[in-house]
N, C-alpha and C. Protein backbone atom coordinates (compact mmCIF):
# COMPACT_ATOMS: atom_id res chain seq x y z
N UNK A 1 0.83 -1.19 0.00
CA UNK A 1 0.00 0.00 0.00
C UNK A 1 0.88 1.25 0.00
N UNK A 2 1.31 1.45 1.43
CA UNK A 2 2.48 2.55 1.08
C UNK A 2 3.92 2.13 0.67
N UNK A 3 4.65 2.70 -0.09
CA UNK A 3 6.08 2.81 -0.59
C UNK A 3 6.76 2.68 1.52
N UNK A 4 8.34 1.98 1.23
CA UNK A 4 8.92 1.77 2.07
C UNK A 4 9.66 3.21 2.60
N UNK A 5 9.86 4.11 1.65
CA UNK A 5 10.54 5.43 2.06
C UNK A 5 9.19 6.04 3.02
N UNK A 6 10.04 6.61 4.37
CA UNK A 6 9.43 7.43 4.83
C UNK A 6 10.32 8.85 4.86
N UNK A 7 9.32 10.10 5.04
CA UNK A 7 10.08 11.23 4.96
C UNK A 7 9.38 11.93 6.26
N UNK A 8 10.15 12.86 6.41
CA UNK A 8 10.07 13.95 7.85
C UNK A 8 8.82 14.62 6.84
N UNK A 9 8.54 15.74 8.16
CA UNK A 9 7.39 16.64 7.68
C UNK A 9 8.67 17.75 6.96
N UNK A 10 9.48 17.46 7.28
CA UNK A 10 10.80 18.74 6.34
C UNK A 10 10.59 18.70 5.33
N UNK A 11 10.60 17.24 4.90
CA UNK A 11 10.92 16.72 3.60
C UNK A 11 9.50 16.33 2.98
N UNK A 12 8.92 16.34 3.24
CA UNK A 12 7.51 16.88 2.83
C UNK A 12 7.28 17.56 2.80
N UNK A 13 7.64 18.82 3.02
CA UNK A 13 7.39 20.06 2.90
C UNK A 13 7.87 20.34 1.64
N UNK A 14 9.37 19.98 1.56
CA UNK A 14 10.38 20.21 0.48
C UNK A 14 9.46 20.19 -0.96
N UNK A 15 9.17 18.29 -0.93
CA UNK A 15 9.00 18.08 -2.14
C UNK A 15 7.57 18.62 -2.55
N UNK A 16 6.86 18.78 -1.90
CA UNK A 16 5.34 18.89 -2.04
C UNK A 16 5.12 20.16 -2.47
N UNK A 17 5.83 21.47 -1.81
CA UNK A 17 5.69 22.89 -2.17
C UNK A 17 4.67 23.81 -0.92
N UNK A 18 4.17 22.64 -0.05
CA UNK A 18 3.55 23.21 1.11
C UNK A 18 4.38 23.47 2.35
N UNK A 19 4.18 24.41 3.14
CA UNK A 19 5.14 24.81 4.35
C UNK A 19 5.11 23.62 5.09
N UNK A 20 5.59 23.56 6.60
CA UNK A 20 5.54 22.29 7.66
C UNK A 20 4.10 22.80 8.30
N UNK A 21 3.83 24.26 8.41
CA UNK A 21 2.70 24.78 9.00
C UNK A 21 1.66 24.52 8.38
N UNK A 22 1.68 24.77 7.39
CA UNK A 22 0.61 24.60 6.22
C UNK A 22 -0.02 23.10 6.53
N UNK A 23 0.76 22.31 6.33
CA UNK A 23 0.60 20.33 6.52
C UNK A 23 -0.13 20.56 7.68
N UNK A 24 0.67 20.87 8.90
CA UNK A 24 0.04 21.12 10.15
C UNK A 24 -1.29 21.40 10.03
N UNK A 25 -1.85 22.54 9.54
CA UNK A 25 -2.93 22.89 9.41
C UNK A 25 -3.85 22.33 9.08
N UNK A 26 -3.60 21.58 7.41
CA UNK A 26 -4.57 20.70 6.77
C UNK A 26 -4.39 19.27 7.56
N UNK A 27 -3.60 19.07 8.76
CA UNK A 27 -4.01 17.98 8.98
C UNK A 27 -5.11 18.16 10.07
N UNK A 28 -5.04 19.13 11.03
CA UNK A 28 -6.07 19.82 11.76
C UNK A 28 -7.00 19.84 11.16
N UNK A 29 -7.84 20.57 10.17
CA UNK A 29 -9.32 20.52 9.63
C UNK A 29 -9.50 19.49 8.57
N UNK A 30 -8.94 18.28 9.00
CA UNK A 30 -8.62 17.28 7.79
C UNK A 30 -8.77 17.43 6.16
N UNK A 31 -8.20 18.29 5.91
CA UNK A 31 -8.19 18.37 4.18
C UNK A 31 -7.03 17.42 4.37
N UNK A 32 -6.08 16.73 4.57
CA UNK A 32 -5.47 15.83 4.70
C UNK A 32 -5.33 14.71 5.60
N UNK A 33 -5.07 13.60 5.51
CA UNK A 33 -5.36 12.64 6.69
C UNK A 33 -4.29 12.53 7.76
N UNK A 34 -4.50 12.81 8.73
CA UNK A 34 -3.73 12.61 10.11
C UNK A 34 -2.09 11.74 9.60
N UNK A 35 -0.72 12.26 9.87
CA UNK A 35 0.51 11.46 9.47
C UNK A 35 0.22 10.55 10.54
N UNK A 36 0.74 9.30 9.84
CA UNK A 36 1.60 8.16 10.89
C UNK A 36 2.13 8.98 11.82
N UNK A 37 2.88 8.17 12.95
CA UNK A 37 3.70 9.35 13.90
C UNK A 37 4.70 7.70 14.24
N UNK A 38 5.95 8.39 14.38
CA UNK A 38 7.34 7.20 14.79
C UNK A 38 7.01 7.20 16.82
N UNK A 39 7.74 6.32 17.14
CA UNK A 39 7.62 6.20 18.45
C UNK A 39 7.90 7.22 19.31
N UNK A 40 8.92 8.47 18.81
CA UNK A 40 9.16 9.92 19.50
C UNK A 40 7.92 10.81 18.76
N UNK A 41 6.90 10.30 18.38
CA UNK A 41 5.97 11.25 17.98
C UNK A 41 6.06 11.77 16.89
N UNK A 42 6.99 11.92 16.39
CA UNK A 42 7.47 12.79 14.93
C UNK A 42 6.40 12.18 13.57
N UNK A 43 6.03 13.04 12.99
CA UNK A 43 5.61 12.79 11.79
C UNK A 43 6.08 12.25 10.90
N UNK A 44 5.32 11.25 9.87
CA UNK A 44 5.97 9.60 9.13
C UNK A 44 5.04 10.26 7.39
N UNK A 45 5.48 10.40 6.87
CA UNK A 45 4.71 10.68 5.20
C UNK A 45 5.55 9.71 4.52
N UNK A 46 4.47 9.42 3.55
CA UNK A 46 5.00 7.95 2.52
C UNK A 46 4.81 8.82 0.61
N UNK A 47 5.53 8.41 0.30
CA UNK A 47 4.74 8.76 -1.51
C UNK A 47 3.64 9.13 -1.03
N UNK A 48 2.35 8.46 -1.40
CA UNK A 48 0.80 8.52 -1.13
C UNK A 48 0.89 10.04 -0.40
N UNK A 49 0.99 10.31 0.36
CA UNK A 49 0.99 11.63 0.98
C UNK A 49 1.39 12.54 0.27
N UNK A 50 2.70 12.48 -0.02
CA UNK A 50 3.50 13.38 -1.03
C UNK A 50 2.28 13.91 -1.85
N UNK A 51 2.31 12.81 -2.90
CA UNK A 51 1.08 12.89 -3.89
C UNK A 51 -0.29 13.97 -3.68
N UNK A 52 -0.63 13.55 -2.85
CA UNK A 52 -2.08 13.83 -1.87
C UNK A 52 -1.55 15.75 -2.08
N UNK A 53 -0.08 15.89 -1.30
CA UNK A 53 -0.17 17.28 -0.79
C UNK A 53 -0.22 18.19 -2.15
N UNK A 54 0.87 17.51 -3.12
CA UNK A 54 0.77 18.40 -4.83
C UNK A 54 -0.79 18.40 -5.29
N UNK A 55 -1.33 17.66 -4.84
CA UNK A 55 -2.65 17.40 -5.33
C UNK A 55 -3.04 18.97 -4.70
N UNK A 56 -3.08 19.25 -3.51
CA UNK A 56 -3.48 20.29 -3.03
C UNK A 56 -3.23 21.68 -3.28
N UNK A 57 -1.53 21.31 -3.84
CA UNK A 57 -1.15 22.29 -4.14
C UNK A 57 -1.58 23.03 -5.90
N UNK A 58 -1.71 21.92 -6.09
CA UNK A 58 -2.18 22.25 -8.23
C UNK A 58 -3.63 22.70 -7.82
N UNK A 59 -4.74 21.89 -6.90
CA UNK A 59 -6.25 22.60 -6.85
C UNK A 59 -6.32 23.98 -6.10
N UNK A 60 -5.14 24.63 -5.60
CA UNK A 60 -5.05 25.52 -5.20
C UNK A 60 -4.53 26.54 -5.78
N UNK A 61 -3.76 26.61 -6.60
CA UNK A 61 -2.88 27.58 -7.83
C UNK A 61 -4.55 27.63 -8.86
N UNK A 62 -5.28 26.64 -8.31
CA UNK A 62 -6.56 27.01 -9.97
C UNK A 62 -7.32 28.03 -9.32
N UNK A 63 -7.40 28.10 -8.15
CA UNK A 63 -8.11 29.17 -7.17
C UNK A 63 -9.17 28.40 -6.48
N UNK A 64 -9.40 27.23 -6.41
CA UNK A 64 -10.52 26.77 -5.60
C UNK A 64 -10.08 26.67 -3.55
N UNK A 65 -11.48 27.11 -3.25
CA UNK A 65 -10.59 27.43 -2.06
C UNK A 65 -10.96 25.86 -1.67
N UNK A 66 -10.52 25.58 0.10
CA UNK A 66 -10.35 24.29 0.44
C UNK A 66 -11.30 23.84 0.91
N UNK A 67 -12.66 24.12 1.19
CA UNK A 67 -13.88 23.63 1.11
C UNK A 67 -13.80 22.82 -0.65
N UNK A 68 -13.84 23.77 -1.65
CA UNK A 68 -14.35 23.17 -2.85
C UNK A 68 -13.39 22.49 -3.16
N UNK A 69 -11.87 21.87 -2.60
CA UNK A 69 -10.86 20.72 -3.18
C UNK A 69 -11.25 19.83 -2.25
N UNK A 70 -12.24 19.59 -1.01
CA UNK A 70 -11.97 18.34 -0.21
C UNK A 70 -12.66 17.39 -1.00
N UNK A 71 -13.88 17.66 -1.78
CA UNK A 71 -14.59 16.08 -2.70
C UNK A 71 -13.41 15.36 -3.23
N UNK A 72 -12.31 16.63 -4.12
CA UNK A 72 -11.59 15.93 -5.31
C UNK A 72 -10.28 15.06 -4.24
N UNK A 73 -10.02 15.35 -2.75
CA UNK A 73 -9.01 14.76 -2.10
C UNK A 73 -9.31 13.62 -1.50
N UNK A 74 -10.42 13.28 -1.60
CA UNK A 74 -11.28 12.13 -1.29
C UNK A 74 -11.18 11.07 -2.26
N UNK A 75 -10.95 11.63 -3.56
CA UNK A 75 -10.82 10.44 -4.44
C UNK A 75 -9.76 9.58 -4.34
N UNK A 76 -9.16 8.31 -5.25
CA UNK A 76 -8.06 7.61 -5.08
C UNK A 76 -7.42 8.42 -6.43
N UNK A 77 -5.57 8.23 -6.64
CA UNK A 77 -6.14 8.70 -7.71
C UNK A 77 -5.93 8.02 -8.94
N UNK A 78 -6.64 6.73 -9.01
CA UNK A 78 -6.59 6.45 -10.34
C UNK A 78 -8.96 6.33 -10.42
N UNK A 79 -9.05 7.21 -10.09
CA UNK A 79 -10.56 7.55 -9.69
C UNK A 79 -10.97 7.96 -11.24
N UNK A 80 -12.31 7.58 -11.69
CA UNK A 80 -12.36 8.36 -13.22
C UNK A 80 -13.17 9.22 -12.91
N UNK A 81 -12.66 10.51 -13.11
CA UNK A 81 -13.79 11.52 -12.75
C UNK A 81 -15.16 11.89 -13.37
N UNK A 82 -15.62 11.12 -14.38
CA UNK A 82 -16.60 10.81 -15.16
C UNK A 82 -17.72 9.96 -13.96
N UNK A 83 -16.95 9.15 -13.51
CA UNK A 83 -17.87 8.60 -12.73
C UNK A 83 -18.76 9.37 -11.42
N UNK A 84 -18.26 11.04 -11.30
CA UNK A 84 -18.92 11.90 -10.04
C UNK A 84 -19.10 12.96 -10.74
N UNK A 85 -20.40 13.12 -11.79
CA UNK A 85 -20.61 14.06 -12.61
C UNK A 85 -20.64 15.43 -11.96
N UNK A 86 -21.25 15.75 -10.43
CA UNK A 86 -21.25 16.61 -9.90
C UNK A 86 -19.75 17.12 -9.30
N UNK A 87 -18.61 16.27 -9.54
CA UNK A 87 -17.59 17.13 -9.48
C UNK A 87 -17.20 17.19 -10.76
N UNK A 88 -17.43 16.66 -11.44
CA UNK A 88 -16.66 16.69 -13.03
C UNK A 88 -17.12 18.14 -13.48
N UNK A 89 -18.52 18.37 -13.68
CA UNK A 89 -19.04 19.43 -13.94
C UNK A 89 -18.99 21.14 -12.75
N UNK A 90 -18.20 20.61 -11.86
CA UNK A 90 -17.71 21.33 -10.51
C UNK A 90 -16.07 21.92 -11.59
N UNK A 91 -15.79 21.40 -11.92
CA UNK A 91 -14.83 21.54 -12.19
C UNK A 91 -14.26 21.93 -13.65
N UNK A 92 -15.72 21.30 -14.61
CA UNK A 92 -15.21 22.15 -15.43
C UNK A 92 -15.99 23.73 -15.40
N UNK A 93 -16.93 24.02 -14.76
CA UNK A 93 -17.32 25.24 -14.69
C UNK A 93 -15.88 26.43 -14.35
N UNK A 94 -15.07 25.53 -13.38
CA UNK A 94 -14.67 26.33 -12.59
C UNK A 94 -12.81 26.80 -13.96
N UNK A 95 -12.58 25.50 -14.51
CA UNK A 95 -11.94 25.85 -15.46
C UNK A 95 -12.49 27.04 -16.70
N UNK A 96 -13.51 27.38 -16.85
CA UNK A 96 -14.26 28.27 -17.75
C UNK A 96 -14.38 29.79 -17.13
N UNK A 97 -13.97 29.48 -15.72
CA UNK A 97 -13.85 30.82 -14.56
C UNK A 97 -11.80 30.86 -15.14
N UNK A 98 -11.16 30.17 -15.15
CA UNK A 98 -10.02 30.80 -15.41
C UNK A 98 -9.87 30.77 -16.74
N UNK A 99 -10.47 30.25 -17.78
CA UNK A 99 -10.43 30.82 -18.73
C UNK A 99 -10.75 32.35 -19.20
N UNK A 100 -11.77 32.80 -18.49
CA UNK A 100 -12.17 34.20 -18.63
C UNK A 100 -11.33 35.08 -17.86
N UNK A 101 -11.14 34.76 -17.12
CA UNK A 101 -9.74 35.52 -16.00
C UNK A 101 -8.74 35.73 -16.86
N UNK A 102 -8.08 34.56 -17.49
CA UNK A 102 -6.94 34.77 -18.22
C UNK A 102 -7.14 35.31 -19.78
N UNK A 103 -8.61 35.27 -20.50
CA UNK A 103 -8.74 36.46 -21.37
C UNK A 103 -8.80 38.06 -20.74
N UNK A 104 -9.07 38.11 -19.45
CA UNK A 104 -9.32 39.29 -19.36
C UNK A 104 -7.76 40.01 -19.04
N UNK A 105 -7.05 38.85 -18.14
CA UNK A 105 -5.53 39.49 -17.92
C UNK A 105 -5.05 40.18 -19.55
N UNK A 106 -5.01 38.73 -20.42
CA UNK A 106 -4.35 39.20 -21.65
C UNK A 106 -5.03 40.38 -22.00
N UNK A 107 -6.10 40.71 -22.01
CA UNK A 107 -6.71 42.29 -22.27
C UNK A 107 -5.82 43.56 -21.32
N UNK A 108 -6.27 43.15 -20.26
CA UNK A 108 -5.21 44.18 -19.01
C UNK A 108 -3.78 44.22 -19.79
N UNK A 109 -2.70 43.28 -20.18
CA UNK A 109 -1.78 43.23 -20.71
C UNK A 109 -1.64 44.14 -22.03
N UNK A 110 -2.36 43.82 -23.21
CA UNK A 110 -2.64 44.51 -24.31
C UNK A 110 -2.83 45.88 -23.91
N UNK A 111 -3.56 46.30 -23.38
CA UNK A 111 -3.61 47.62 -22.36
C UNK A 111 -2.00 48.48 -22.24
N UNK A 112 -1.55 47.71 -21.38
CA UNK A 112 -0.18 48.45 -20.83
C UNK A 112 0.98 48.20 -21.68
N UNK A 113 1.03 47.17 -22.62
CA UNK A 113 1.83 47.70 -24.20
C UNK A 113 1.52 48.72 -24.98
N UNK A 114 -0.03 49.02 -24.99
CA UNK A 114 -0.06 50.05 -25.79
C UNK A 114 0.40 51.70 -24.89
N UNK A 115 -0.18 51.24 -23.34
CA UNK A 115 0.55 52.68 -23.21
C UNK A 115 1.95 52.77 -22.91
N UNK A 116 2.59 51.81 -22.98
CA UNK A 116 4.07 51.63 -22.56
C UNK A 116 4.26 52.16 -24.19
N UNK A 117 4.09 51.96 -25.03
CA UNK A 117 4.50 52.52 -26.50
C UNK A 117 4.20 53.74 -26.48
N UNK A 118 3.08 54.30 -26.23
CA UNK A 118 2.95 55.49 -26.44
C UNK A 118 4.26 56.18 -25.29
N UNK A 119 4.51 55.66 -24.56
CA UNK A 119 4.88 56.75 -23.29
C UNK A 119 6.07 57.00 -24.18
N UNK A 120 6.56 58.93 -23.83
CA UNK A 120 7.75 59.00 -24.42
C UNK A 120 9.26 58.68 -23.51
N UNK A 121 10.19 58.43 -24.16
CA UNK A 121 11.53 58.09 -23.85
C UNK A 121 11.51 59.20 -22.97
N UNK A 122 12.91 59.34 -22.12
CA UNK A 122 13.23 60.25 -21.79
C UNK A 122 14.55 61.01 -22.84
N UNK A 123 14.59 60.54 -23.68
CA UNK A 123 15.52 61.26 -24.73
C UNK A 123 14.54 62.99 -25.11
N UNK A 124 15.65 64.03 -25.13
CA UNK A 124 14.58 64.96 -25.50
C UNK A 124 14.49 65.13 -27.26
N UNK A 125 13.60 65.88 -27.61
CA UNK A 125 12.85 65.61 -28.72
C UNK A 125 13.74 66.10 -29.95
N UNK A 126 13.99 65.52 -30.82
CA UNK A 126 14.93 65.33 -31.94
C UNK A 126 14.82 67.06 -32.37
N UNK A 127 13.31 67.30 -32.75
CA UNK A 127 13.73 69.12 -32.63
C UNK A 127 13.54 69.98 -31.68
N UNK A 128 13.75 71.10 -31.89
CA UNK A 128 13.98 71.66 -30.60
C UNK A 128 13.22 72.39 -29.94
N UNK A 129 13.44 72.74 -28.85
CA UNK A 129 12.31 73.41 -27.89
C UNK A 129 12.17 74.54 -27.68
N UNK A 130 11.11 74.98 -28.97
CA UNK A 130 10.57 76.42 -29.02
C UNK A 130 9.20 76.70 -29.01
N UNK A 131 9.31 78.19 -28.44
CA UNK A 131 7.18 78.19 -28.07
C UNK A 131 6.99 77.35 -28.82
N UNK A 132 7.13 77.50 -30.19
CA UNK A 132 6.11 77.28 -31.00
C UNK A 132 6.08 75.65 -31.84
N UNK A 133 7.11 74.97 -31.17
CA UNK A 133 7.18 73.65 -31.46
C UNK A 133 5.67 72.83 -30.68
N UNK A 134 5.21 71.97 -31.68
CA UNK A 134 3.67 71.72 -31.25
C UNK A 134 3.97 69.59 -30.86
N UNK A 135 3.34 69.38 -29.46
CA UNK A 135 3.51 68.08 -29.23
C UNK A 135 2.20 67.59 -30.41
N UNK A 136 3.18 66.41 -31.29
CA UNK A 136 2.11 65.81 -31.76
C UNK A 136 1.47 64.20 -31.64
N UNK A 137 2.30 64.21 -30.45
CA UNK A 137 1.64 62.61 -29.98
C UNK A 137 -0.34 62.98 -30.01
N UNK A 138 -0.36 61.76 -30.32
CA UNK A 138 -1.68 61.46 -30.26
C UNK A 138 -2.27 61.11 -28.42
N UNK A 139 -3.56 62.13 -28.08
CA UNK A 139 -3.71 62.03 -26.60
C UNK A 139 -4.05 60.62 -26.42
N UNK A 140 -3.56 59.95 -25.20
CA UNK A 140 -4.35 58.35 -24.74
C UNK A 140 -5.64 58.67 -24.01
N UNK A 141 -6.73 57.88 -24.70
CA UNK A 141 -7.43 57.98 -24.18
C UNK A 141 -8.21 56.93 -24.77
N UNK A 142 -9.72 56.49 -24.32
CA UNK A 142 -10.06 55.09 -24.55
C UNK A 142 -10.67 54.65 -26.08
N UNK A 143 -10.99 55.50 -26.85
CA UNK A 143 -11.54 55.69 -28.09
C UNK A 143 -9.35 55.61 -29.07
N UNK A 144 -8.79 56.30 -28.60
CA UNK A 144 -7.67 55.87 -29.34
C UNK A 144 -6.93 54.36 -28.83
N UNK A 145 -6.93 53.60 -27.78
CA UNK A 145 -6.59 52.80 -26.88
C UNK A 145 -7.45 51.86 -28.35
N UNK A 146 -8.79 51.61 -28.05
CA UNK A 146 -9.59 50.73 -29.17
C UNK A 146 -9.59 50.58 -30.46
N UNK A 147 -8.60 52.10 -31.41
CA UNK A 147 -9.18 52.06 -32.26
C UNK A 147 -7.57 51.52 -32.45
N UNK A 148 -6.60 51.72 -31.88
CA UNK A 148 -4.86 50.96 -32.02
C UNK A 148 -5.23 49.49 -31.86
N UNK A 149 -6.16 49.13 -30.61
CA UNK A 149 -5.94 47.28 -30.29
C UNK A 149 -6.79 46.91 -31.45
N UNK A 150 -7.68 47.43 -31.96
CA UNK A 150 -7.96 46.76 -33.60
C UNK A 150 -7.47 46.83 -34.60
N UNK A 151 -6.48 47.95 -34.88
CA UNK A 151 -5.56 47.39 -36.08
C UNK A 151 -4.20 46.87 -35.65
């Protein structure tokens, strides 16, 4: 069942990407299951655990908080997720939430290239600076912002 390597909560920490506190924690409101413990008490993690904690750590980088990852930590994981339509469909809703997030970043992004282009250098201006020299940058504003990200 479990692999013969055991590791400290250090070293679970290490490989997994979660703090020693963090573990601590999720083993307290059980989003994770209670470690083995060695005869001085110390905490015992096998593979299976390891596994378990990246698991936590990838449903957590998607933004689901830890109420909505305990169904999917419950599974084994060679589990077909077809077979629990109400998380399957839990989940792809929630992928269609970072899909729109990450069109909207790339919009925010497109955004601040265009005014990073417009902004001028600090080089001063090739001619020279008299009254009557006229700035002819084009003003930023949201009607020029739209009418640049379409062509």
């Amino acid at each position: 069942m479990h692999s013969s390597k055991e590791f400290s909560i250090k070293e679970a920490a290490s490989q997994s990407g979660l703090s020693e506190d963090t573990i601590r924690y999720y083993e307290k409101i059980k989003l994770l299951p209670y470690a083995q413990r060695k005869s001085n008490r110390h905490r015992v993690y096998h593979t299976m655990d390891i596994e378990k904690m990246k698991l936590v750590v990838c449903l957590k980088k998607t933004g689901l908080s830890l109420e909505e990852m305990r169904p999917y930590l419950n599974l084994s994981f060679d589990s077909d997720l077809t077979d629990y339509p109400e998380l399957y469909d839990m989940l792809q809703q929630h992928q269609q939430t970072i899909q729109q997030h990450i069109q909207s970043l790339q919009q925010i992004s497109h955004f601040i290239d265009i005014v990073l282009e417009r902004t001028p250098s600090l080089r001063p201006p090739a001619t020279s600076c008299t009254e009557d020299s006229q700035d002819h940058r084009v003003p930023l504003n949201r009607h020029n912002l739209l009418k640049s990200s379409v062509s």
